[in-house]
N, C-alpha and C. Protein backbone atom coordinates (compact mmCIF):
# COMPACT_ATOMS: atom_id res chain seq x y z
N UNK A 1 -5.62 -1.96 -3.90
CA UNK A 1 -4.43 -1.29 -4.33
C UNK A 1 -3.54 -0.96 -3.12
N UNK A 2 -4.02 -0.72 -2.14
CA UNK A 2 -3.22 0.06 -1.13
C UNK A 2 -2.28 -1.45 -0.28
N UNK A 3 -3.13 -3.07 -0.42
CA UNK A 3 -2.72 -3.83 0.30
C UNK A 3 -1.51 -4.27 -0.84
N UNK A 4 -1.50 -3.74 -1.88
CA UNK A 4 -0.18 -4.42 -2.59
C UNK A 4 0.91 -3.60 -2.67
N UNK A 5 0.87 -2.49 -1.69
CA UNK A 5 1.57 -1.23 -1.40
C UNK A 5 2.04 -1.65 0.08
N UNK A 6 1.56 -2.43 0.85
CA UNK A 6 2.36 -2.79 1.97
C UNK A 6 3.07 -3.72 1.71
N UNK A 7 4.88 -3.49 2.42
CA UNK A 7 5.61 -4.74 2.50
C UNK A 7 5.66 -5.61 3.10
N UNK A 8 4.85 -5.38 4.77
CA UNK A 8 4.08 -6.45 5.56
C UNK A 8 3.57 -7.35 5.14
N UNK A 9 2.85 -7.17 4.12
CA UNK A 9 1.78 -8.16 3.55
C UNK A 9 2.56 -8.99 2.39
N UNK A 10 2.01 -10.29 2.59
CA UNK A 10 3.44 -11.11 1.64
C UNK A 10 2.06 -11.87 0.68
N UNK A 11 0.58 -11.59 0.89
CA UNK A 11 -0.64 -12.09 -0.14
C UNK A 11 -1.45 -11.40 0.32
N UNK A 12 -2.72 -11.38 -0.47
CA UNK A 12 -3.92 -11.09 -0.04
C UNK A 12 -4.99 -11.85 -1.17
N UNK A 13 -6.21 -11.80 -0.73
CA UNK A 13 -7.48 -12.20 -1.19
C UNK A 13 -8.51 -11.71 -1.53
N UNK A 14 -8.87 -11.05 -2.08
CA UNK A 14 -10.82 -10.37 -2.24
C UNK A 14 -11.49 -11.46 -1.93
N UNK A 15 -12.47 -11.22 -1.06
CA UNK A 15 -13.84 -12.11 -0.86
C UNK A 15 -12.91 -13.34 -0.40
N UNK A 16 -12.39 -13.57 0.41
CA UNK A 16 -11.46 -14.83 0.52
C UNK A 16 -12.51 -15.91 1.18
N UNK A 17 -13.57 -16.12 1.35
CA UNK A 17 -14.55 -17.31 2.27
C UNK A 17 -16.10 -16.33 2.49
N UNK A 18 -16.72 -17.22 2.92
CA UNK A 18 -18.35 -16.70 2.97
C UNK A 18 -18.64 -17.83 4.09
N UNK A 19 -18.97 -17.18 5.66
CA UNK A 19 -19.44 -17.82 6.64
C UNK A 19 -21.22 -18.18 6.63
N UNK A 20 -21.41 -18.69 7.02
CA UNK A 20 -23.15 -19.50 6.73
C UNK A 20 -23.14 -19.64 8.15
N UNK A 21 -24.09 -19.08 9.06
CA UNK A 21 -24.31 -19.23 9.99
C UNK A 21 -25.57 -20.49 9.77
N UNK A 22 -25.19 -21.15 10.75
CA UNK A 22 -25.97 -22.24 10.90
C UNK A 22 -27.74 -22.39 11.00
N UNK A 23 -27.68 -21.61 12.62
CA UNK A 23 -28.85 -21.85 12.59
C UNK A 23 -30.02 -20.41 11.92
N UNK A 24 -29.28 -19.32 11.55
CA UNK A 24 -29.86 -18.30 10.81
C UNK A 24 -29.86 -18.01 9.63
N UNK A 25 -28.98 -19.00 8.75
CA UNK A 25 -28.48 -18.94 7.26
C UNK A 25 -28.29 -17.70 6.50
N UNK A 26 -27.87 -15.88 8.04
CA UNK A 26 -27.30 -15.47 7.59
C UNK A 26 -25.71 -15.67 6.94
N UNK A 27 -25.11 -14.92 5.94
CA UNK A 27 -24.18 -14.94 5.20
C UNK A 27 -23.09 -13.88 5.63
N UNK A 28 -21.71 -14.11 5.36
CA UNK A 28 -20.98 -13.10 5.85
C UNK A 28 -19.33 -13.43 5.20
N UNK A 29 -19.33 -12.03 4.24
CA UNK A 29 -18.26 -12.48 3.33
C UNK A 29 -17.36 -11.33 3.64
N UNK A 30 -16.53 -11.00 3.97
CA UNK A 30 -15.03 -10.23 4.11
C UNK A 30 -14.47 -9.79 3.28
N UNK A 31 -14.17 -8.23 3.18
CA UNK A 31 -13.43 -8.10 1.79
C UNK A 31 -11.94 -8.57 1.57
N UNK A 32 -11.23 -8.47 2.31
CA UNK A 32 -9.72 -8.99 2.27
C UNK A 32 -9.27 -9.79 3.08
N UNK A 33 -8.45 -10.66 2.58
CA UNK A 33 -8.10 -11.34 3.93
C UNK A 33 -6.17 -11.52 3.62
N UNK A 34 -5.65 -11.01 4.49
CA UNK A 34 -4.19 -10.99 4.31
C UNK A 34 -3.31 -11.54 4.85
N UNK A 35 -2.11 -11.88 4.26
CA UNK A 35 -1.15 -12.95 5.22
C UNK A 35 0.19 -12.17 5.29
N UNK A 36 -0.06 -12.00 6.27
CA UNK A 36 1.52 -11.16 7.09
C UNK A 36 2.97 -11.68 6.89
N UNK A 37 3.81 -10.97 6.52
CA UNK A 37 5.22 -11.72 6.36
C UNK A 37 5.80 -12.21 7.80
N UNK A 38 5.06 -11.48 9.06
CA UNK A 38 5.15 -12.96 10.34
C UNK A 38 4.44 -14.08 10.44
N UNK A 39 3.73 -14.02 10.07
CA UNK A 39 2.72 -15.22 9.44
C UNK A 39 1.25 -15.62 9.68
N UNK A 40 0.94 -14.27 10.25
CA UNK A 40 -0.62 -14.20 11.09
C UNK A 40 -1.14 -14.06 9.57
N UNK A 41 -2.74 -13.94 10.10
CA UNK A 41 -3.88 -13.61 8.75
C UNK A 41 -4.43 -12.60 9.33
N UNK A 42 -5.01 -11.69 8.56
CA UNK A 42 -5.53 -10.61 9.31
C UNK A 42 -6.84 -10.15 8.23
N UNK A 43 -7.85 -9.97 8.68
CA UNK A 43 -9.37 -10.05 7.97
C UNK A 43 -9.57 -8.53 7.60
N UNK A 44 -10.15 -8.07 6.73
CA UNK A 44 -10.18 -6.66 6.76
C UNK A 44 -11.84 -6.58 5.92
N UNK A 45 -12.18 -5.92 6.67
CA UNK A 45 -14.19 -4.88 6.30
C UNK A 45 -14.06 -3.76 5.90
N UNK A 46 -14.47 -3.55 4.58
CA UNK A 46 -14.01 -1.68 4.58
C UNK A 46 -15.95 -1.35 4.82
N UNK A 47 -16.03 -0.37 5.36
CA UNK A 47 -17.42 0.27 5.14
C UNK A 47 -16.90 1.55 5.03
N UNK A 48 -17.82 2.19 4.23
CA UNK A 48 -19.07 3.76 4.30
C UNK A 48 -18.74 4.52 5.62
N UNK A 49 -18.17 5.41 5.70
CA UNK A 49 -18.85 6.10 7.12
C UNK A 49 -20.06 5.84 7.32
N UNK A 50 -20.95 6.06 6.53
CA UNK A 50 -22.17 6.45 7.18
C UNK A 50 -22.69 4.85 7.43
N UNK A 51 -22.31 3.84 6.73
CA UNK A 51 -22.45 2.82 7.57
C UNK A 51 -22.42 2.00 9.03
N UNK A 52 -20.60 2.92 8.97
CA UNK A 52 -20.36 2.81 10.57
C UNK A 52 -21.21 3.58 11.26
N UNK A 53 -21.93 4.61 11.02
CA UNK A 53 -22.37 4.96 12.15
C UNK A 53 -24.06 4.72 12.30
N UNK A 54 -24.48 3.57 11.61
CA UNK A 54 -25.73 2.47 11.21
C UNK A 54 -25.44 1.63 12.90
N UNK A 55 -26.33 2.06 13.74
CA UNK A 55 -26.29 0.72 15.00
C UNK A 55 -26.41 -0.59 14.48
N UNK A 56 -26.76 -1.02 13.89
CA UNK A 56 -27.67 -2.45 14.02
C UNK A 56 -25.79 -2.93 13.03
N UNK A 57 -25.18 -2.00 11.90
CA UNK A 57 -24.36 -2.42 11.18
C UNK A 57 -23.15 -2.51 11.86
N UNK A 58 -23.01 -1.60 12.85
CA UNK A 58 -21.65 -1.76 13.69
C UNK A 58 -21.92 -2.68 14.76
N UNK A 59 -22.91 -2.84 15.22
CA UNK A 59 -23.06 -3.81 16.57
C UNK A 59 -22.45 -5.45 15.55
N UNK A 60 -23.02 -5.65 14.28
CA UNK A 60 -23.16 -6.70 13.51
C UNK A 60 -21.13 -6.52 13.56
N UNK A 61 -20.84 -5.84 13.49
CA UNK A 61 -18.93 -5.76 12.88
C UNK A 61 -18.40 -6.30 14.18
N UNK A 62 -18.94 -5.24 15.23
CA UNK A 62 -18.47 -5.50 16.79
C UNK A 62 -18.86 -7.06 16.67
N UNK A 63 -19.17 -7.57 16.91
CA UNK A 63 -19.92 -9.16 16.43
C UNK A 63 -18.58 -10.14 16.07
N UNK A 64 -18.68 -9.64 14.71
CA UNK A 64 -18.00 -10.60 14.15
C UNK A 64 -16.92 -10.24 14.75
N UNK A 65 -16.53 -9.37 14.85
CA UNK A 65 -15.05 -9.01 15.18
C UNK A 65 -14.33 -9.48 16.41
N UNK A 66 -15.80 -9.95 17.19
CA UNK A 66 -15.29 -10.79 18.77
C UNK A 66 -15.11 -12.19 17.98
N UNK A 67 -16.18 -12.60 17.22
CA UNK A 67 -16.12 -14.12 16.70
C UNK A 67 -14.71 -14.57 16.14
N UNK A 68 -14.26 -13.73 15.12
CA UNK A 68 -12.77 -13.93 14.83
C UNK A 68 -11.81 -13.90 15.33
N UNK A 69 -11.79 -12.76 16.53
CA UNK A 69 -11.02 -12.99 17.68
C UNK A 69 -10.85 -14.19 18.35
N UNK A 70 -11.71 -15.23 18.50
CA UNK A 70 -11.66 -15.99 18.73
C UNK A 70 -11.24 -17.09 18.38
N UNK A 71 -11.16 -17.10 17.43
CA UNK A 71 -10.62 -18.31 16.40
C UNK A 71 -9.39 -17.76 15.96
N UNK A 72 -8.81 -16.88 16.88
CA UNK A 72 -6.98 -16.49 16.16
C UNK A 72 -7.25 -15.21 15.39
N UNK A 73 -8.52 -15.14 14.89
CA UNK A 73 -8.08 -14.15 13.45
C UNK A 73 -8.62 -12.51 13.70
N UNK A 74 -7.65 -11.40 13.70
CA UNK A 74 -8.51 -10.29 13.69
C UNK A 74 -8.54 -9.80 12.53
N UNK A 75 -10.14 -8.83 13.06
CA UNK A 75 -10.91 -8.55 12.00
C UNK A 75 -10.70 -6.93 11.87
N UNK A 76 -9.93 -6.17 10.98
CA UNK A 76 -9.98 -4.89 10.68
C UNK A 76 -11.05 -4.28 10.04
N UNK A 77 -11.76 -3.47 10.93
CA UNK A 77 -12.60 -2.42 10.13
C UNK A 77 -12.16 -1.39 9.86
N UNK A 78 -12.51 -0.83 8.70
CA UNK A 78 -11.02 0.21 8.30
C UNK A 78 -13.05 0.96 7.40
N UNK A 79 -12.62 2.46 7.41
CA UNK A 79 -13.88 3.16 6.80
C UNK A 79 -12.83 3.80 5.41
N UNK A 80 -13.94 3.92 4.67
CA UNK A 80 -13.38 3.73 3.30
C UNK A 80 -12.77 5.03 2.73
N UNK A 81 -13.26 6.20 3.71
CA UNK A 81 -13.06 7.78 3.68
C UNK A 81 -11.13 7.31 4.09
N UNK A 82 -10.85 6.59 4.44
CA UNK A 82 -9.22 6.39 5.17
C UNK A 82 -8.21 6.52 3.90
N UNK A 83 -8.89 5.50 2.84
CA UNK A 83 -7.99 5.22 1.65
C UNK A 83 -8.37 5.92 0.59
N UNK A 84 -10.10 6.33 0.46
CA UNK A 84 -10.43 6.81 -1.07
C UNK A 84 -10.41 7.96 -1.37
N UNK A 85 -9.28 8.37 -1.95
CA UNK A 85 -9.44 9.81 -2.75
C UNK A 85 -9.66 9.43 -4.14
N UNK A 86 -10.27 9.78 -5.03
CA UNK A 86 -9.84 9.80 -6.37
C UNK A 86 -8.78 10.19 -7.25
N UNK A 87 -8.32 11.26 -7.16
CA UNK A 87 -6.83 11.69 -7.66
C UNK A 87 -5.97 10.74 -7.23
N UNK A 88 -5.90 10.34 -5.82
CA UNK A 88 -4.94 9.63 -4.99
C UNK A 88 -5.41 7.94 -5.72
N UNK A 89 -6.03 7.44 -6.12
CA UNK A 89 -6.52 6.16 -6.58
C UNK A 89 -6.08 6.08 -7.88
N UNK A 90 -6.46 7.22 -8.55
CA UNK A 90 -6.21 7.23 -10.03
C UNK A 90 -3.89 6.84 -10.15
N UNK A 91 -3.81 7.77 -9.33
CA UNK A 91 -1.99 7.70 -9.35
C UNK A 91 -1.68 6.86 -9.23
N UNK A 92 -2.59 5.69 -8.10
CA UNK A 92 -1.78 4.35 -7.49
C UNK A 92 -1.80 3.52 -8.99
N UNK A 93 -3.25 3.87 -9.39
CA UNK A 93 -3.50 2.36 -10.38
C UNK A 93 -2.75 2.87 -11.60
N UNK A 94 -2.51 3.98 -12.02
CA UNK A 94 -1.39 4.54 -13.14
C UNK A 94 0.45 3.96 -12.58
N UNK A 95 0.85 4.65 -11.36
CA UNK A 95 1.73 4.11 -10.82
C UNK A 95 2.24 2.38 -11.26
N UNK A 96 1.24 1.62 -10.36
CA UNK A 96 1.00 0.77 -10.40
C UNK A 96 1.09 -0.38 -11.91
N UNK A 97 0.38 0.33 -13.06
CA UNK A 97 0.83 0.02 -14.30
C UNK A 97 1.82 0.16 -14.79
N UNK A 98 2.09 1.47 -14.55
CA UNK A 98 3.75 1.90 -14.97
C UNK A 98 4.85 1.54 -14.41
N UNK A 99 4.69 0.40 -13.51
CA UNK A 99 6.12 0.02 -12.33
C UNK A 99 6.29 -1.32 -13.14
N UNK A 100 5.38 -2.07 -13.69
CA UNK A 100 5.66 -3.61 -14.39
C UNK A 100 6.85 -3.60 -15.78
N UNK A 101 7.93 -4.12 -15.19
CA UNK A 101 9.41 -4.30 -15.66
C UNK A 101 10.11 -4.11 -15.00
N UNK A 102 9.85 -2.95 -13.48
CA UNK A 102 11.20 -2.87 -12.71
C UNK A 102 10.78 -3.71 -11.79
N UNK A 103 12.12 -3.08 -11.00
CA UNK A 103 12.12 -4.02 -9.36
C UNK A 103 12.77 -3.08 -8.68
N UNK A 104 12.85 -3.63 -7.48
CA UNK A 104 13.67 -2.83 -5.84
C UNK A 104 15.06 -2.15 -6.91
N UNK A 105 15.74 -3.30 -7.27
CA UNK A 105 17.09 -2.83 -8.39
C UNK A 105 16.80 -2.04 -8.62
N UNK A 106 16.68 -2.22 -9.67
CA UNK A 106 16.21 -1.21 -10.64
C UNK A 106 16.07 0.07 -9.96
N UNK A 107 14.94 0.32 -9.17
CA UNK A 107 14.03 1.33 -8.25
C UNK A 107 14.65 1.91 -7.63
N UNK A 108 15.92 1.70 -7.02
CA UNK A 108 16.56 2.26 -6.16
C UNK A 108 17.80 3.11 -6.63
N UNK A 109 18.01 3.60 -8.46
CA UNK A 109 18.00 4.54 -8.32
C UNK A 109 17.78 6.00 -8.14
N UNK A 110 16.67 5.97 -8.17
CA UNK A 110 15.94 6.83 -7.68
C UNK A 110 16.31 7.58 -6.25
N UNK A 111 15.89 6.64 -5.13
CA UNK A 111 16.32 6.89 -3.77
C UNK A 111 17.69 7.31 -4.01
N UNK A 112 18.68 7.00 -4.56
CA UNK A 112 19.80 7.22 -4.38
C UNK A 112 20.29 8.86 -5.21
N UNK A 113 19.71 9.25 -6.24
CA UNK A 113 20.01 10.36 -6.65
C UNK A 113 19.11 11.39 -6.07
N UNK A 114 18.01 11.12 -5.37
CA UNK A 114 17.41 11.92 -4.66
C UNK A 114 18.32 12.35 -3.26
N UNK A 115 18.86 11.15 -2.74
CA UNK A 115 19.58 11.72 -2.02
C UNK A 115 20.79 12.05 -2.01
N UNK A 116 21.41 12.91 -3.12
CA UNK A 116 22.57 13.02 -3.73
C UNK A 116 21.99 14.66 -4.21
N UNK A 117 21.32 14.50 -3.84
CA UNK A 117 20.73 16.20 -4.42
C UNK A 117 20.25 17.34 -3.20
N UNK A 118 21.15 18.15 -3.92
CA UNK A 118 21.20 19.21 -2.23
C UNK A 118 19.57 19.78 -2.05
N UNK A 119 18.68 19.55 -2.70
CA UNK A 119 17.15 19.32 -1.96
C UNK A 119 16.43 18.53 -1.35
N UNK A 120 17.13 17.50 -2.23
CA UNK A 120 16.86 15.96 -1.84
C UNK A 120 15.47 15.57 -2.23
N UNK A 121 15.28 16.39 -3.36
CA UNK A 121 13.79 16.07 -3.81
C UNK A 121 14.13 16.57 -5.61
N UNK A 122 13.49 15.79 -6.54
CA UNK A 122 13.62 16.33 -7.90
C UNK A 122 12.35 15.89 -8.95
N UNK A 123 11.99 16.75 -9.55
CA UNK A 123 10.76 16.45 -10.42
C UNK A 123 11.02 15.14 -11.41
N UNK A 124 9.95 14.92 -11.91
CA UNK A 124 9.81 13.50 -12.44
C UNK A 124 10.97 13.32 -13.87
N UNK A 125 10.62 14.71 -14.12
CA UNK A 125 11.63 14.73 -15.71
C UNK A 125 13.16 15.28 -15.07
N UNK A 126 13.09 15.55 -14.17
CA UNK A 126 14.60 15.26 -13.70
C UNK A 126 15.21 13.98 -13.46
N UNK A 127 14.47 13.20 -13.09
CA UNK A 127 14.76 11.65 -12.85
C UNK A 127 14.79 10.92 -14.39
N UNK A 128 14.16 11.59 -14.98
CA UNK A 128 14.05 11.16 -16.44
C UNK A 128 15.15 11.05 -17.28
N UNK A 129 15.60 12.67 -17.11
CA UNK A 129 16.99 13.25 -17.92
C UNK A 129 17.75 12.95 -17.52
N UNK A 130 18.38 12.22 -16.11
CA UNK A 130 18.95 11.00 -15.27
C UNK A 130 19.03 9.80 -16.27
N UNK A 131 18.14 9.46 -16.52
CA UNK A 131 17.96 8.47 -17.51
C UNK A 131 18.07 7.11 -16.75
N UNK A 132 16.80 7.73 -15.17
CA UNK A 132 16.20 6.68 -14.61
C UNK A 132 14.66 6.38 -15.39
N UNK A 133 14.08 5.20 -15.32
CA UNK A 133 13.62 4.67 -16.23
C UNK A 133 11.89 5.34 -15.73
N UNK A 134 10.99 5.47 -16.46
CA UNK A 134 9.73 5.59 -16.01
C UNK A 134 9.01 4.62 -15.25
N UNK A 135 9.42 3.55 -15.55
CA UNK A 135 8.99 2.21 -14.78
C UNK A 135 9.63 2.17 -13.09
N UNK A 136 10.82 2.35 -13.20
CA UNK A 136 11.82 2.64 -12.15
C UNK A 136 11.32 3.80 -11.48
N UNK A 137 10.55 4.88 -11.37
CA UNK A 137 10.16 6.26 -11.28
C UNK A 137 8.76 5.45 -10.44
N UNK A 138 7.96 4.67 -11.43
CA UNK A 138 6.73 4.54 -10.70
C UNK A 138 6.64 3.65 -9.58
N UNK A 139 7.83 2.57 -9.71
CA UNK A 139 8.10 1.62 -8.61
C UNK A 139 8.24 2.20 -7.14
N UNK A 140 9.12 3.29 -7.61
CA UNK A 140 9.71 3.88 -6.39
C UNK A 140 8.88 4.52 -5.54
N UNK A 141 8.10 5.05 -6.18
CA UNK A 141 6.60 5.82 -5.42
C UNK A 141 5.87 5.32 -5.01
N UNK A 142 5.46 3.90 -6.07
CA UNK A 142 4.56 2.95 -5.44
C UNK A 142 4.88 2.34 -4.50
N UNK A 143 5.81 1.59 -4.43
CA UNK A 143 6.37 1.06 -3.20
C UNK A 143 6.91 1.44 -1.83
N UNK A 144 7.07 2.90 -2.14
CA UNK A 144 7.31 3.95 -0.95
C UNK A 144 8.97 3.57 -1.09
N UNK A 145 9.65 3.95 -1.81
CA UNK A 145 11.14 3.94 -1.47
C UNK A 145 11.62 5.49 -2.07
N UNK A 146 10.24 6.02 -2.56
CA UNK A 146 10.38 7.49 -2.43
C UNK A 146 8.92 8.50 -2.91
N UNK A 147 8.84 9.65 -2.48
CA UNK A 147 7.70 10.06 -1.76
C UNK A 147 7.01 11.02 -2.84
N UNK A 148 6.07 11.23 -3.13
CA UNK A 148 4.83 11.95 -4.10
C UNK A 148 3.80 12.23 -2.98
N UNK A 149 3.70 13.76 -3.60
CA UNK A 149 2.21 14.02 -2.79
C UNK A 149 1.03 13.11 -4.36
N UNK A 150 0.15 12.25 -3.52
CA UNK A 150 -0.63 11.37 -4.65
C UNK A 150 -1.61 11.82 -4.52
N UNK A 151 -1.76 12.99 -4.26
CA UNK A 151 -3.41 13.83 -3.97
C UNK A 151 -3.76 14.70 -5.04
N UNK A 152 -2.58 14.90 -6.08
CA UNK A 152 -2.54 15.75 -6.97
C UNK A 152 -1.75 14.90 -8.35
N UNK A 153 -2.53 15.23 -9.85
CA UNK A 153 -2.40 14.66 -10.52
C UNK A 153 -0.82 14.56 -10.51
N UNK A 154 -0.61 13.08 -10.98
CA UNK A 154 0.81 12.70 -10.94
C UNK A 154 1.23 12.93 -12.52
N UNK A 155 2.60 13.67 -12.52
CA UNK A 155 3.29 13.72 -13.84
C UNK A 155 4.45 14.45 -14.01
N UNK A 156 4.92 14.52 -15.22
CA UNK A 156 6.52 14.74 -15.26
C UNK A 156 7.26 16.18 -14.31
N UNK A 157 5.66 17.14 -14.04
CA UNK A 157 6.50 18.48 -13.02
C UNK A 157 6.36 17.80 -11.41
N UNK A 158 6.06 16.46 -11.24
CA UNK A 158 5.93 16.28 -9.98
C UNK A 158 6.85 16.09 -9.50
N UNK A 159 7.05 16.60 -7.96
CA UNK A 159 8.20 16.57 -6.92
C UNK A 159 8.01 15.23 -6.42
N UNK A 160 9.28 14.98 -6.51
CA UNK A 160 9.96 12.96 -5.64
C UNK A 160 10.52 13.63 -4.97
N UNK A 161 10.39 13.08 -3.83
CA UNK A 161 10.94 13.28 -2.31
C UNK A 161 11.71 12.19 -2.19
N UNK A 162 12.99 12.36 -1.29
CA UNK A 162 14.01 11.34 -0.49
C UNK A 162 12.91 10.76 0.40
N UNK A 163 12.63 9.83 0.69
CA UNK A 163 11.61 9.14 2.20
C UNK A 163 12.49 9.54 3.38
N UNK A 164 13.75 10.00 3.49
CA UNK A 164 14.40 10.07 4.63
C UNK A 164 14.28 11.31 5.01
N UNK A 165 13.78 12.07 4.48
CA UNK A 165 13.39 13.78 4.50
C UNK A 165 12.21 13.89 5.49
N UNK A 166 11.17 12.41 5.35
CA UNK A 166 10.15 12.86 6.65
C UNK A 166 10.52 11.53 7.85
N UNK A 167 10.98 11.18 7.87
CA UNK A 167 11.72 10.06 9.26
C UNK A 167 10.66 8.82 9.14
N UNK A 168 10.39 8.16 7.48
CA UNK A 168 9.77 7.77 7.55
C UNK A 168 10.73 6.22 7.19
């Protein structure tokens, strides 16, 4: 969810290949593998904290992570405590459902009456009674063209933020 939330990223893959080491016929499969709108690929491992801090499992990452280096491709280890909240997961994949019909168009009125408002921030049913669209509402958040705390259940008393309010 979070890689279809970057605009960097122009694809991505789950499980995109499974390496077979030759002479050990260990296996080694990657959870994402992404293609940059400059045009690199970039590999991504999520683990467990408590994985990372497994010797034998991080020496194995440190590993691969020189091997891919090598062949052009880096390998992101990213720990899974970075992205997973639950409240915050639940919003994206609600968000996320609720954005299919709009677009940037569409989406951007939002940004624009947010910043037309001497707070520069307005709850969801204010954008509503606007008679900006709910789809248009979830785009905008999802895509970051305007700002929700997503840590807390998302819904019609929630505050939308201008994105230009944090210099982001």
């Amino acid at each position: 969810m979070e890689l279809e939330r970057l605009s960097e990223i122009t694809a991505y893959q789950s499980q995109p290949f499974t390496l077979v080491l030759k002479h050990t016929g260990q296996r080694y499969t990657p959870d994402f593998a992404a293609e940059l709108r400059k045009g690199c690929v970039v590999i991504y491992e999520i683990k467990t904290d408590l994985a990372l801090t497994d010797p034998p499992t991080r020496d194995r990452l440190l590993n691969l992570q020189a091997l891919f280096a090598l062949c052009g491709y880096p390998l992101e280890i990213i720990c899974e405590s970075r992205f997973w909240h639950p409240i915050r997961t639940q919003n994206l994949y609600f968000l996320y459902q609720q954005s299919f019909g709009a677009d940037k168009l569409s989406a951007s009125l939002v940004p624009s009456l947010l910043r037309e408002s001497p707070r520069r921030t307005m709850t969801v049913q204010e954008l509503l009674d606007r008679q900006v669209t709910a789809a248009g509402i979830a785009y905008a958040v999802f895509f970051g063209l305007a700002l929700a705390d997503l840590h807390r259940p998302f819904g019609s008393r929630t505050q939308i933020l201008f994105r230009g309010n944090h210099g982001l």
